[in-house]
ModelCIF file with pLDDT and N, C-alpha, C, O atoms, coordinates in Angstrom:
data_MODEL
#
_entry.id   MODEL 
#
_entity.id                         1 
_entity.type                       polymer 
_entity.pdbx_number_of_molecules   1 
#
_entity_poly.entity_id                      1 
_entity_poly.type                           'polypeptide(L)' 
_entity_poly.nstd_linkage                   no 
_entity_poly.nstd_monomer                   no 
_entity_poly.pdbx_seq_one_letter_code       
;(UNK)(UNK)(UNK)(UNK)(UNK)(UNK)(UNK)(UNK)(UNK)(UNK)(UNK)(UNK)(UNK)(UNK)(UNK)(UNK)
(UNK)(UNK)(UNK)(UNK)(UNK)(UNK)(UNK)(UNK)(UNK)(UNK)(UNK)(UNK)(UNK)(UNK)(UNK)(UNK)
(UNK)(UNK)(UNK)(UNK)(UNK)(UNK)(UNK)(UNK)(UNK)(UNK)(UNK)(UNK)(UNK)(UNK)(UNK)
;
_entity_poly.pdbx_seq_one_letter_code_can   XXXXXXXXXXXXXXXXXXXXXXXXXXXXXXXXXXXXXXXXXXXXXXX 
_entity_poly.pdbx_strand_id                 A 
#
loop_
_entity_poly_seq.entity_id 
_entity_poly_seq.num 
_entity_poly_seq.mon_id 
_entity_poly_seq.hetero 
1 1  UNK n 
1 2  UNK n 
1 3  UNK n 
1 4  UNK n 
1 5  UNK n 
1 6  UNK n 
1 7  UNK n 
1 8  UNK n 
1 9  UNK n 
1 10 UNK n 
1 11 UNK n 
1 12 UNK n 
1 13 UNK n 
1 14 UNK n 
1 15 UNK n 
1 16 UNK n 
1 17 UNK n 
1 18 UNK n 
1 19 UNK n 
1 20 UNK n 
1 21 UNK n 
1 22 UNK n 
1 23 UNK n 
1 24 UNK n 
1 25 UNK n 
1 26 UNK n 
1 27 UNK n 
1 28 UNK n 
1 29 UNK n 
1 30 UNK n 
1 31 UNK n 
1 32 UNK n 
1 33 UNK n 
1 34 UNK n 
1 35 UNK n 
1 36 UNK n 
1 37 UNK n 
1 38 UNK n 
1 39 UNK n 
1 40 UNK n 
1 41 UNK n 
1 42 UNK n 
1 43 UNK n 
1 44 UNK n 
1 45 UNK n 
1 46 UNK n 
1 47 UNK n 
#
_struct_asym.id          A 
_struct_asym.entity_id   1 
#
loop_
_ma_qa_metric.id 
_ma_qa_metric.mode 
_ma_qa_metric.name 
_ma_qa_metric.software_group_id 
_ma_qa_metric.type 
1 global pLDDT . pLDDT 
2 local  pLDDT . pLDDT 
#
_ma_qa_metric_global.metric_id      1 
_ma_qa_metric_global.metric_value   96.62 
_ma_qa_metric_global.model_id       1 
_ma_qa_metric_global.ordinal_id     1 
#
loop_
_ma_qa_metric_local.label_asym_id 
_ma_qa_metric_local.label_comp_id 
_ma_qa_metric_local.label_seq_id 
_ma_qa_metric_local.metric_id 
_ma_qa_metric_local.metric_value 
_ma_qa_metric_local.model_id 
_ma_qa_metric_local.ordinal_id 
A UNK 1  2 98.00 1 1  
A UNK 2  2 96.00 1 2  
A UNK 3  2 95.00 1 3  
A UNK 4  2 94.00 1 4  
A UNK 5  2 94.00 1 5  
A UNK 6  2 97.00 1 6  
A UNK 7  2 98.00 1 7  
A UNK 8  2 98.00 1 8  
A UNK 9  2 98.00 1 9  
A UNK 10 2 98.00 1 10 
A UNK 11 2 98.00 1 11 
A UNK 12 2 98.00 1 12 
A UNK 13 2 98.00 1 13 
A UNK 14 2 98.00 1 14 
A UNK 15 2 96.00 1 15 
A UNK 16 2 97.00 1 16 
A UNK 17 2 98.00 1 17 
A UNK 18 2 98.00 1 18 
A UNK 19 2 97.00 1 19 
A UNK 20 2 97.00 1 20 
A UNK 21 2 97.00 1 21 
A UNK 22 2 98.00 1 22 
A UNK 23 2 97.00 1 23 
A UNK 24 2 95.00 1 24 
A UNK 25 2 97.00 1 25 
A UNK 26 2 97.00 1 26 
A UNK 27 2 96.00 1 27 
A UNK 28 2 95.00 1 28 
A UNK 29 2 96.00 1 29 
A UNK 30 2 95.00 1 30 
A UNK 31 2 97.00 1 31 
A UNK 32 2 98.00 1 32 
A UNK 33 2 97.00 1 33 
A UNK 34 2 97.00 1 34 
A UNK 35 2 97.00 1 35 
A UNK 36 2 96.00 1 36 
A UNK 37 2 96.00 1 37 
A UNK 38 2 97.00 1 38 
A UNK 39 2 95.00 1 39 
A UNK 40 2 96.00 1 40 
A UNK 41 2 97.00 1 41 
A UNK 42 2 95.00 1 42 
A UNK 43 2 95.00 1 43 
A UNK 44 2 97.00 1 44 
A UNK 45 2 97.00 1 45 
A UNK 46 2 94.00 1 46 
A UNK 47 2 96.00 1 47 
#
loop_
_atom_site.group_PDB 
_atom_site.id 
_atom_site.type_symbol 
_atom_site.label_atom_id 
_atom_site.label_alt_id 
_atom_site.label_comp_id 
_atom_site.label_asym_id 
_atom_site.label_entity_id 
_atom_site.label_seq_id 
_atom_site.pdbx_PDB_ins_code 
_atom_site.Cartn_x 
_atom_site.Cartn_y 
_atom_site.Cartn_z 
_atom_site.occupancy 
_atom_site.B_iso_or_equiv 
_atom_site.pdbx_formal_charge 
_atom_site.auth_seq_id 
_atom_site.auth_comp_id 
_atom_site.auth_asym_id 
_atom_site.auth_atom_id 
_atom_site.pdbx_PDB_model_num 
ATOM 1   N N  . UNK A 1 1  ? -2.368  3.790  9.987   1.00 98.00 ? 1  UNK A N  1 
ATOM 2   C CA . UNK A 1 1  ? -3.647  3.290  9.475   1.00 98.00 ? 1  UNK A CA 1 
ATOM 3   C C  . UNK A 1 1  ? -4.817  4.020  10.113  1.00 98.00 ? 1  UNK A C  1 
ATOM 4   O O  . UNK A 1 1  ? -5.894  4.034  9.518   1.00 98.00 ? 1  UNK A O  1 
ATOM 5   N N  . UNK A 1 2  ? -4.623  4.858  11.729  1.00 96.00 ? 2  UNK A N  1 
ATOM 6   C CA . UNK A 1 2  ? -5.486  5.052  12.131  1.00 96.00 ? 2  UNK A CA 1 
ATOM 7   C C  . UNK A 1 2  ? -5.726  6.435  12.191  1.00 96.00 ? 2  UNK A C  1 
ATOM 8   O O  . UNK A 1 2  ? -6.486  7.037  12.948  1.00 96.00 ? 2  UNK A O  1 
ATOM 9   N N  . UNK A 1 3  ? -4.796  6.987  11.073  1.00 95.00 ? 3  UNK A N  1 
ATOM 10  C CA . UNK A 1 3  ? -4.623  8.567  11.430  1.00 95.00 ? 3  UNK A CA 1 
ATOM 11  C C  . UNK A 1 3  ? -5.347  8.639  9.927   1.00 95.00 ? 3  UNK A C  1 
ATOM 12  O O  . UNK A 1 3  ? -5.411  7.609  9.256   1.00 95.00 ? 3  UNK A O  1 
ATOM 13  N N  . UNK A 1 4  ? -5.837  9.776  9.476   1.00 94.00 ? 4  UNK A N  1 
ATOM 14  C CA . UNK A 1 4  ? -6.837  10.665 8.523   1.00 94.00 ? 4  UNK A CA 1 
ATOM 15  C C  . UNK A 1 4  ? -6.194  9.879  7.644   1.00 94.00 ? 4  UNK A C  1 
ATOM 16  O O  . UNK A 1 4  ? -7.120  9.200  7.201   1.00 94.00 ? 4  UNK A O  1 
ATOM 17  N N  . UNK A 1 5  ? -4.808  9.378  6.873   1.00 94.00 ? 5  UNK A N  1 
ATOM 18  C CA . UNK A 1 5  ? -4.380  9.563  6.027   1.00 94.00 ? 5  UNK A CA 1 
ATOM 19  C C  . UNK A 1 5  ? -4.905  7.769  5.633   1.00 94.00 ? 5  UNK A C  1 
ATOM 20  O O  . UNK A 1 5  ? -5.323  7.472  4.514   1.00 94.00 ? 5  UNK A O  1 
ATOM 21  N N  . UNK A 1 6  ? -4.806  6.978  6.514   1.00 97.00 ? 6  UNK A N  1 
ATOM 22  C CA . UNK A 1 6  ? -5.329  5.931  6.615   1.00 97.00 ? 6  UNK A CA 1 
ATOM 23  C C  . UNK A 1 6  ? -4.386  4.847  5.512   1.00 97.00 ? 6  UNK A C  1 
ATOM 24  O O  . UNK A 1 6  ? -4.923  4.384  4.506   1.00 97.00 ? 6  UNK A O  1 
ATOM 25  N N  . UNK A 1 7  ? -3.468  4.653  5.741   1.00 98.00 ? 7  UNK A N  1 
ATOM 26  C CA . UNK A 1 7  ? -2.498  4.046  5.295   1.00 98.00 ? 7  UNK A CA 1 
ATOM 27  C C  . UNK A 1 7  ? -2.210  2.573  5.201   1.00 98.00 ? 7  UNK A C  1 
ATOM 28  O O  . UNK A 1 7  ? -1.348  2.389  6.061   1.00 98.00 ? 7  UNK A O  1 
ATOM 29  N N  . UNK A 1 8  ? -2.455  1.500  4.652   1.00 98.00 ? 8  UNK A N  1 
ATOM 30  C CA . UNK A 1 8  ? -2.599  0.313  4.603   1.00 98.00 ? 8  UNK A CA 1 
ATOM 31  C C  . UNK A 1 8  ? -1.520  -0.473 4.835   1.00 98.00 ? 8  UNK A C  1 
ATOM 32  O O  . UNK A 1 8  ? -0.532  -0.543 4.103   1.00 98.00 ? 8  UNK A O  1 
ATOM 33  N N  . UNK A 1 9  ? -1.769  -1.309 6.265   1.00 98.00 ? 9  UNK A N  1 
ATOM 34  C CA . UNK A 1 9  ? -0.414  -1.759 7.024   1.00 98.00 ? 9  UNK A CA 1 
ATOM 35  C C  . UNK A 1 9  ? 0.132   -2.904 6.034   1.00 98.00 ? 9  UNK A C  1 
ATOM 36  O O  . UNK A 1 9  ? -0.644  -3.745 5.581   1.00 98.00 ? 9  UNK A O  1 
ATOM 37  N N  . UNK A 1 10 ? 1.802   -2.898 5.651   1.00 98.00 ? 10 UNK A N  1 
ATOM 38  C CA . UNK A 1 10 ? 2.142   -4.084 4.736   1.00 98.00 ? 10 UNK A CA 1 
ATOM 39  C C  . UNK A 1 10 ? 2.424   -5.334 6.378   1.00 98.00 ? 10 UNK A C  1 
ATOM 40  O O  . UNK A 1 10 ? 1.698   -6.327 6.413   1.00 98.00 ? 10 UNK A O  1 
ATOM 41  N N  . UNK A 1 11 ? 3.063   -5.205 7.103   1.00 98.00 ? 11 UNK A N  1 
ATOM 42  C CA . UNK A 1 11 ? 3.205   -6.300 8.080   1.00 98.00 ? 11 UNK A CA 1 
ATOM 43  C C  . UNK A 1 11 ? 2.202   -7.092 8.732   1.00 98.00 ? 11 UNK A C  1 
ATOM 44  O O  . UNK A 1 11 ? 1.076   -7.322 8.293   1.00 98.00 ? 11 UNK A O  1 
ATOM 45  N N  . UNK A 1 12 ? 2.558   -7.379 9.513   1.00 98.00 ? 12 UNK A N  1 
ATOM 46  C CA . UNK A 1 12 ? 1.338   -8.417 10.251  1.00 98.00 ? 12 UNK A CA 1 
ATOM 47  C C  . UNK A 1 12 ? 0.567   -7.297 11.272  1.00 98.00 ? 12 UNK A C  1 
ATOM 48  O O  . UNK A 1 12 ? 1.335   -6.483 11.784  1.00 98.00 ? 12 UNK A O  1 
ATOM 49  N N  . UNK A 1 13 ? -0.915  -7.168 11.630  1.00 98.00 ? 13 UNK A N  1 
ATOM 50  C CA . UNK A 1 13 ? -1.290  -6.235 12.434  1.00 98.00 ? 13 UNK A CA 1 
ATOM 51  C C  . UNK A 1 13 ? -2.553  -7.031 12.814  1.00 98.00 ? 13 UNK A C  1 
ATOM 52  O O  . UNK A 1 13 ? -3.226  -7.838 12.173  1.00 98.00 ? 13 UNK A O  1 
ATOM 53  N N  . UNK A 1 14 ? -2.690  -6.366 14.515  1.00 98.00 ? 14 UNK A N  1 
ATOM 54  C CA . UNK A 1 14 ? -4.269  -6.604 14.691  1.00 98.00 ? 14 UNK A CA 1 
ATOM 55  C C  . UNK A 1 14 ? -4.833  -6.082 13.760  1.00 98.00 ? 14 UNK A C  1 
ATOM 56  O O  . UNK A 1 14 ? -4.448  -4.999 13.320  1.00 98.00 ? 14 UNK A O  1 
ATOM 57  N N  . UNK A 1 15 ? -6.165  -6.928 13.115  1.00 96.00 ? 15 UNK A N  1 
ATOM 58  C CA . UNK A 1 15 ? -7.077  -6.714 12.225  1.00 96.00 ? 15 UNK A CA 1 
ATOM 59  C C  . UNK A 1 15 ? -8.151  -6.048 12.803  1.00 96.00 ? 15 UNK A C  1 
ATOM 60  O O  . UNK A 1 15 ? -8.982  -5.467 12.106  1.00 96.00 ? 15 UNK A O  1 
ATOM 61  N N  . UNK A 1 16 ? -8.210  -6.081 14.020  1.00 97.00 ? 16 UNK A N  1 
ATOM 62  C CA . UNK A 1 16 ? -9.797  -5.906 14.477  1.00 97.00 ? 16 UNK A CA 1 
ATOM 63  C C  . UNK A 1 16 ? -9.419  -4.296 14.840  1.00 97.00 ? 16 UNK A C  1 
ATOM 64  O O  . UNK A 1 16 ? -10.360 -3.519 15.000  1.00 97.00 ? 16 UNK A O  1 
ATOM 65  N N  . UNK A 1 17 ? -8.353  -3.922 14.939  1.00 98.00 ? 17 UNK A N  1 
ATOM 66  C CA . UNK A 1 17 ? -7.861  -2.548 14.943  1.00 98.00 ? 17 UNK A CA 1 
ATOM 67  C C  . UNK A 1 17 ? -7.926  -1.649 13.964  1.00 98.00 ? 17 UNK A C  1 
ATOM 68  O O  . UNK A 1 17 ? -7.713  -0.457 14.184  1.00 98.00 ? 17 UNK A O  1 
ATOM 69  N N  . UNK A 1 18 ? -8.238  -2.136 12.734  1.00 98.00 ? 18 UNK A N  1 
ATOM 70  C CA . UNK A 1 18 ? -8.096  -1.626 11.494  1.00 98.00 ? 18 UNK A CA 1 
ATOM 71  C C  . UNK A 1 18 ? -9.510  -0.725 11.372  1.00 98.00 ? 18 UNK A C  1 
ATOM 72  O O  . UNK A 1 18 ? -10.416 -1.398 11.862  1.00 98.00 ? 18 UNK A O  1 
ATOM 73  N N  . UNK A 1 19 ? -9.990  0.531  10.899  1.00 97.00 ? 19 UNK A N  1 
ATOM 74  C CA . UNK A 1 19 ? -10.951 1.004  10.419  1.00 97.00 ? 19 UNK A CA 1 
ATOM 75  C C  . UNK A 1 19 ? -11.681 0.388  9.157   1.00 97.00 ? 19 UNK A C  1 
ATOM 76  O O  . UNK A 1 19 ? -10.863 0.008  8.320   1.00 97.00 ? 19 UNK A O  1 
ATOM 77  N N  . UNK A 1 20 ? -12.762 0.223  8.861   1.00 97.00 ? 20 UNK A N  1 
ATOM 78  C CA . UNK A 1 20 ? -13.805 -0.061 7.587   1.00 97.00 ? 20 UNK A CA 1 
ATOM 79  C C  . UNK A 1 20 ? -13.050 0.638  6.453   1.00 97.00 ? 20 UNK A C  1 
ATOM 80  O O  . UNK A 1 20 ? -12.739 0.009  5.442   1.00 97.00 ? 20 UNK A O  1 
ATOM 81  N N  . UNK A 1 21 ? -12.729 2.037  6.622   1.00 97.00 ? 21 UNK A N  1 
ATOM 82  C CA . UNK A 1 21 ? -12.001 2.328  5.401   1.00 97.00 ? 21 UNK A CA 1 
ATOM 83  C C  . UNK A 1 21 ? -10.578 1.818  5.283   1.00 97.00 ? 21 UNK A C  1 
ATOM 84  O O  . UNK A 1 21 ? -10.269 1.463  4.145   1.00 97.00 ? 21 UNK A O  1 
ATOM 85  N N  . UNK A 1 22 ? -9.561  1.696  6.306   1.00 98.00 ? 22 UNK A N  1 
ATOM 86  C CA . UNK A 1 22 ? -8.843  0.642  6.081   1.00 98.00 ? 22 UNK A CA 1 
ATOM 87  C C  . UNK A 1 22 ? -8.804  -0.409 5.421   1.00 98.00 ? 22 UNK A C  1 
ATOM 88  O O  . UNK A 1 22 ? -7.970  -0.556 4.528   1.00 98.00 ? 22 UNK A O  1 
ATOM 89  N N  . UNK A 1 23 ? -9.544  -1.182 5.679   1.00 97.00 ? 23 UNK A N  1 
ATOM 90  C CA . UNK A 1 23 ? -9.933  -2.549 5.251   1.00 97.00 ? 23 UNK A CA 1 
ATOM 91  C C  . UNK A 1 23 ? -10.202 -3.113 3.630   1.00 97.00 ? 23 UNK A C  1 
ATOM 92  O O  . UNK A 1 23 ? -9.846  -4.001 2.855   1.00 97.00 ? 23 UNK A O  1 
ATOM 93  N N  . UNK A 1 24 ? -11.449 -1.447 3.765   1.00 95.00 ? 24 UNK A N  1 
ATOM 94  C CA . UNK A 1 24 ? -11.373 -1.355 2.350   1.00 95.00 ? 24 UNK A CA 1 
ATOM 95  C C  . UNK A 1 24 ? -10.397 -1.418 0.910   1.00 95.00 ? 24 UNK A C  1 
ATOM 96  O O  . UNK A 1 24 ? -10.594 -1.964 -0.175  1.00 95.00 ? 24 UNK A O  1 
ATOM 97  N N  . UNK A 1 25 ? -9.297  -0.619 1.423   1.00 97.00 ? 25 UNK A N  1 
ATOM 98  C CA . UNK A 1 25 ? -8.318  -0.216 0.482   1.00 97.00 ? 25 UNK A CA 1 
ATOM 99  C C  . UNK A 1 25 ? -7.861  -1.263 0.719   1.00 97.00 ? 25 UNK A C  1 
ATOM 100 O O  . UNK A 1 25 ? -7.627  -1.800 -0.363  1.00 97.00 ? 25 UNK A O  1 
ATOM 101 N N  . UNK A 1 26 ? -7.453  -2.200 1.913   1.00 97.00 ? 26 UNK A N  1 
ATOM 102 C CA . UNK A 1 26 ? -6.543  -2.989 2.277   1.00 97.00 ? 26 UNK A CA 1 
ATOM 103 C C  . UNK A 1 26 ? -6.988  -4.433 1.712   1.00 97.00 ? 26 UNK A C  1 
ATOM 104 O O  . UNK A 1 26 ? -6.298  -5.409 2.008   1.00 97.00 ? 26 UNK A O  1 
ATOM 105 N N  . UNK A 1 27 ? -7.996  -4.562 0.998   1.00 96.00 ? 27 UNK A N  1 
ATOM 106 C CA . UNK A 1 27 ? -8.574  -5.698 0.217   1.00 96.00 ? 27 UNK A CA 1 
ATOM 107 C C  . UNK A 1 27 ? -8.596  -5.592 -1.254  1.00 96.00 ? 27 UNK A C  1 
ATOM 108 O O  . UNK A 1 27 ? -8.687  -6.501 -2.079  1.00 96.00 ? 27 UNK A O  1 
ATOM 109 N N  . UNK A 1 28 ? -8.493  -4.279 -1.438  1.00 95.00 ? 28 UNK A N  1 
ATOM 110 C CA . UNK A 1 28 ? -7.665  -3.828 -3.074  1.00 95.00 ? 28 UNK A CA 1 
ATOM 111 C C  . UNK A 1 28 ? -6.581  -3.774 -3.648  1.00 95.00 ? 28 UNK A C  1 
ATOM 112 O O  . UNK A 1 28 ? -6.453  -3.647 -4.866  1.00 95.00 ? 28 UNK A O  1 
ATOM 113 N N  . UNK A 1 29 ? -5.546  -3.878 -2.723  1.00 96.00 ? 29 UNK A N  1 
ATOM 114 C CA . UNK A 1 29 ? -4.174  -3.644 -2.708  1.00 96.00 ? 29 UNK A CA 1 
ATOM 115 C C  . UNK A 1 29 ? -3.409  -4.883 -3.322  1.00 96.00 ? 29 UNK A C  1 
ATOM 116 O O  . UNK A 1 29 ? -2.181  -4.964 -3.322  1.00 96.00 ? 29 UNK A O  1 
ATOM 117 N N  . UNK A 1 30 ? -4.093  -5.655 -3.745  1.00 95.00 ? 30 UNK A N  1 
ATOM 118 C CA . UNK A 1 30 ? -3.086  -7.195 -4.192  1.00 95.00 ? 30 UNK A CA 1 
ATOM 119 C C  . UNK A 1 30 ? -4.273  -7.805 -5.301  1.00 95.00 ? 30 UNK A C  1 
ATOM 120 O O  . UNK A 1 30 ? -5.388  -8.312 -5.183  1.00 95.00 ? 30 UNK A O  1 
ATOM 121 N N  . UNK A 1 31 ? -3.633  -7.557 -6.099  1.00 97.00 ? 31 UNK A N  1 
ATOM 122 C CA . UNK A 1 31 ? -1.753  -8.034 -6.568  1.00 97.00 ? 31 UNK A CA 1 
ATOM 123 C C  . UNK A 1 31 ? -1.543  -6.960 -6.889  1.00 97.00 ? 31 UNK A C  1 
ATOM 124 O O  . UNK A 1 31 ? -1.835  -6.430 -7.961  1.00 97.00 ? 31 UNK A O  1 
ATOM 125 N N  . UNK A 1 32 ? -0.999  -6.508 -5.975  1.00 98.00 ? 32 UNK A N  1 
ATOM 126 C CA . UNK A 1 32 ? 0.293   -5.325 -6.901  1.00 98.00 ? 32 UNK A CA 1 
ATOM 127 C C  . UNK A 1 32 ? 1.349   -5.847 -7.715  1.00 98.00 ? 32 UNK A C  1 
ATOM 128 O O  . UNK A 1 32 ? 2.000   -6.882 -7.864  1.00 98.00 ? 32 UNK A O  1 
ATOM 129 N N  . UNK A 1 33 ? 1.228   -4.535 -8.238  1.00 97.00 ? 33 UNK A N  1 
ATOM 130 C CA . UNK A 1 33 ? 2.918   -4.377 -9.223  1.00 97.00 ? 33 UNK A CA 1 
ATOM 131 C C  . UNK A 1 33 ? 3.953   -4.446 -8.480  1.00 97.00 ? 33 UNK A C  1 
ATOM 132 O O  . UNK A 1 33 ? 3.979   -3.976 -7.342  1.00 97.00 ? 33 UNK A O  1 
ATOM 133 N N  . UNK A 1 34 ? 5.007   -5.089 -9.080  1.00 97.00 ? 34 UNK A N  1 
ATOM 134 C CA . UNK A 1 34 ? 6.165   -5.111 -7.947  1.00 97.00 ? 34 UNK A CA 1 
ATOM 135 C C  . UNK A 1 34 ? 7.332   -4.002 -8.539  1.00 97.00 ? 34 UNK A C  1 
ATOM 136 O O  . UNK A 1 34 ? 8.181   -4.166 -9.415  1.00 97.00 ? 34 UNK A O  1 
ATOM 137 N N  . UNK A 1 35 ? 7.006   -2.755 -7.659  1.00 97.00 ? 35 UNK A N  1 
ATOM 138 C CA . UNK A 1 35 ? 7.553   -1.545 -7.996  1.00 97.00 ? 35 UNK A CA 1 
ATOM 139 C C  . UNK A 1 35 ? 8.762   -1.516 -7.856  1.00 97.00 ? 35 UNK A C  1 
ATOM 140 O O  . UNK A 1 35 ? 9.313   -0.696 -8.590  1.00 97.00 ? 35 UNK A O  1 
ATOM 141 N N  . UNK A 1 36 ? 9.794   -2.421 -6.814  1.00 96.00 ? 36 UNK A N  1 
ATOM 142 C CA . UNK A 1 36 ? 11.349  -2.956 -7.208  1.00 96.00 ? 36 UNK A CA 1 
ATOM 143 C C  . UNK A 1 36 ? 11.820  -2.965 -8.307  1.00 96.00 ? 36 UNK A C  1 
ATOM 144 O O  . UNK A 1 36 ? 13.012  -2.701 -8.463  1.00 96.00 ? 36 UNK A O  1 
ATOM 145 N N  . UNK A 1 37 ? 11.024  -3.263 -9.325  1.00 96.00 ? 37 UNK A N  1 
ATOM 146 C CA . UNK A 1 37 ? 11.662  -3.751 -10.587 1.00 96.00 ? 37 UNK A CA 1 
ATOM 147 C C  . UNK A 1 37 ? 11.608  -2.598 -11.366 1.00 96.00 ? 37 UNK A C  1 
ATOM 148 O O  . UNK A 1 37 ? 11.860  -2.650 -12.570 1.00 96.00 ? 37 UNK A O  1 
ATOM 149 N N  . UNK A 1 38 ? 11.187  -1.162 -10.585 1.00 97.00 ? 38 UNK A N  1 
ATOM 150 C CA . UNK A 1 38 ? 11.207  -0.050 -11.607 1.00 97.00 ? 38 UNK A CA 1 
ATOM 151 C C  . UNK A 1 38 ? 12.639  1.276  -11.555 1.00 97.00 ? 38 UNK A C  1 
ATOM 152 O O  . UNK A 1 38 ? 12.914  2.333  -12.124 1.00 97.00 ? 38 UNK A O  1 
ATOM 153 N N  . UNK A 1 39 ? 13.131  0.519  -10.663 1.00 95.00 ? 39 UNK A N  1 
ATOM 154 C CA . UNK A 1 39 ? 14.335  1.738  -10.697 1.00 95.00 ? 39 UNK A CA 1 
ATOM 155 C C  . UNK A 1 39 ? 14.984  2.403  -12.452 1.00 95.00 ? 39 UNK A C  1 
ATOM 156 O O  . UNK A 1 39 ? 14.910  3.558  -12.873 1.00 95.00 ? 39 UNK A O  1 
ATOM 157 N N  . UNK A 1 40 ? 15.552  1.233  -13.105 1.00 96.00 ? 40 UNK A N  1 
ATOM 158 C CA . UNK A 1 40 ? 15.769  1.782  -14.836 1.00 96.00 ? 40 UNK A CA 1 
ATOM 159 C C  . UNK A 1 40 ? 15.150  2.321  -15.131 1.00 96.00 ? 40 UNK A C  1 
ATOM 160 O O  . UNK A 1 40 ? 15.557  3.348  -15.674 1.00 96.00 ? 40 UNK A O  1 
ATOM 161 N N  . UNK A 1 41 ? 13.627  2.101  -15.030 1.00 97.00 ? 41 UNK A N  1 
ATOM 162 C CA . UNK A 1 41 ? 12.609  2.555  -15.911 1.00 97.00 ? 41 UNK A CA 1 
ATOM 163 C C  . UNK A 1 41 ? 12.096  4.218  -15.197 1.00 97.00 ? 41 UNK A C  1 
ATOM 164 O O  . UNK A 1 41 ? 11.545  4.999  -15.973 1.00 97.00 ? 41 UNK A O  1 
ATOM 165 N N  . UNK A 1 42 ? 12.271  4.553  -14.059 1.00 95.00 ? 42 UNK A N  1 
ATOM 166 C CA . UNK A 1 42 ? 11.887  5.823  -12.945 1.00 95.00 ? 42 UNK A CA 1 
ATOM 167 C C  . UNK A 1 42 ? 13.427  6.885  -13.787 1.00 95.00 ? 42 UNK A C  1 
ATOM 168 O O  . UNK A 1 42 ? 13.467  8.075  -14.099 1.00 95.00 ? 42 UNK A O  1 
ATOM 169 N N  . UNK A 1 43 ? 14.415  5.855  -13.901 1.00 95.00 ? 43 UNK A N  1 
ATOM 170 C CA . UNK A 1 43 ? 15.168  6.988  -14.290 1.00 95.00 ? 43 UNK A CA 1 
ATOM 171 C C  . UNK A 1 43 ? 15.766  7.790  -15.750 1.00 95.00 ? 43 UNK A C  1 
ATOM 172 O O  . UNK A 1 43 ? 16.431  8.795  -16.002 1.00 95.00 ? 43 UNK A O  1 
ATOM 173 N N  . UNK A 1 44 ? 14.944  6.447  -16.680 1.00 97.00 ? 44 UNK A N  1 
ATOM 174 C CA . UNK A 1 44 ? 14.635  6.885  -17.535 1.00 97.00 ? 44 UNK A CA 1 
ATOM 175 C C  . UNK A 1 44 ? 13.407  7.942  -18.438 1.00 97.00 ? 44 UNK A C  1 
ATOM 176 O O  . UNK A 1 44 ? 13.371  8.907  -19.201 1.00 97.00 ? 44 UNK A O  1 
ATOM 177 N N  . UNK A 1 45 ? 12.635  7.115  -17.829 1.00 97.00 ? 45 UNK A N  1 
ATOM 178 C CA . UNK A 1 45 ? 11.273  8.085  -17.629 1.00 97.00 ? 45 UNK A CA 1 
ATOM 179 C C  . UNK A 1 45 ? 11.696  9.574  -16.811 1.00 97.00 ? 45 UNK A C  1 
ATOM 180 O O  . UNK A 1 45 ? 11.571  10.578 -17.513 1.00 97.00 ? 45 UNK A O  1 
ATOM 181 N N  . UNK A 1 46 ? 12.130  9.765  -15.544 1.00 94.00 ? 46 UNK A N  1 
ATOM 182 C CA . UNK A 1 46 ? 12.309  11.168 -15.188 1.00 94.00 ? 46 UNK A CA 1 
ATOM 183 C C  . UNK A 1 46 ? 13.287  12.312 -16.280 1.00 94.00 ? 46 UNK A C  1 
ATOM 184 O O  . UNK A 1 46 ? 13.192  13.524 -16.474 1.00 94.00 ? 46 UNK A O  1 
ATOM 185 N N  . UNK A 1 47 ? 14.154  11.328 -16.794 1.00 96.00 ? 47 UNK A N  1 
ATOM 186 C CA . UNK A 1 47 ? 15.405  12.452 -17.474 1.00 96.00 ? 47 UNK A CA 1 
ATOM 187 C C  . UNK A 1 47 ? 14.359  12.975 -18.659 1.00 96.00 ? 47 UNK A C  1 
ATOM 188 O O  . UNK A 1 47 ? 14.724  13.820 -19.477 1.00 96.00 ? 47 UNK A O  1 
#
């Protein structure tokens, strides 16, 4: 989260550790899609 790439922690984390741009993304992120349910569809779509 704290390196350039700034990566949005899924587990439990100090918050107050988190960067502003962290935070940012990390308050956009839900509701995700639940991308589990795409394996059929990744391997149909790729062929």
């Amino acid at each position: 989260a704290n390196s350039k790439s700034r990566q949005i922690p899924l587990g439990p984390v100090d918050e107050t550790k988190l960067s502003e741009d962290v935070r940012r993304v990390k308050a956009l992120a839900a509701p995700a899609y639940p991308l589990k349910t795409l394996g059929k569809a990744r391997a149909e779509c790729l062929a």
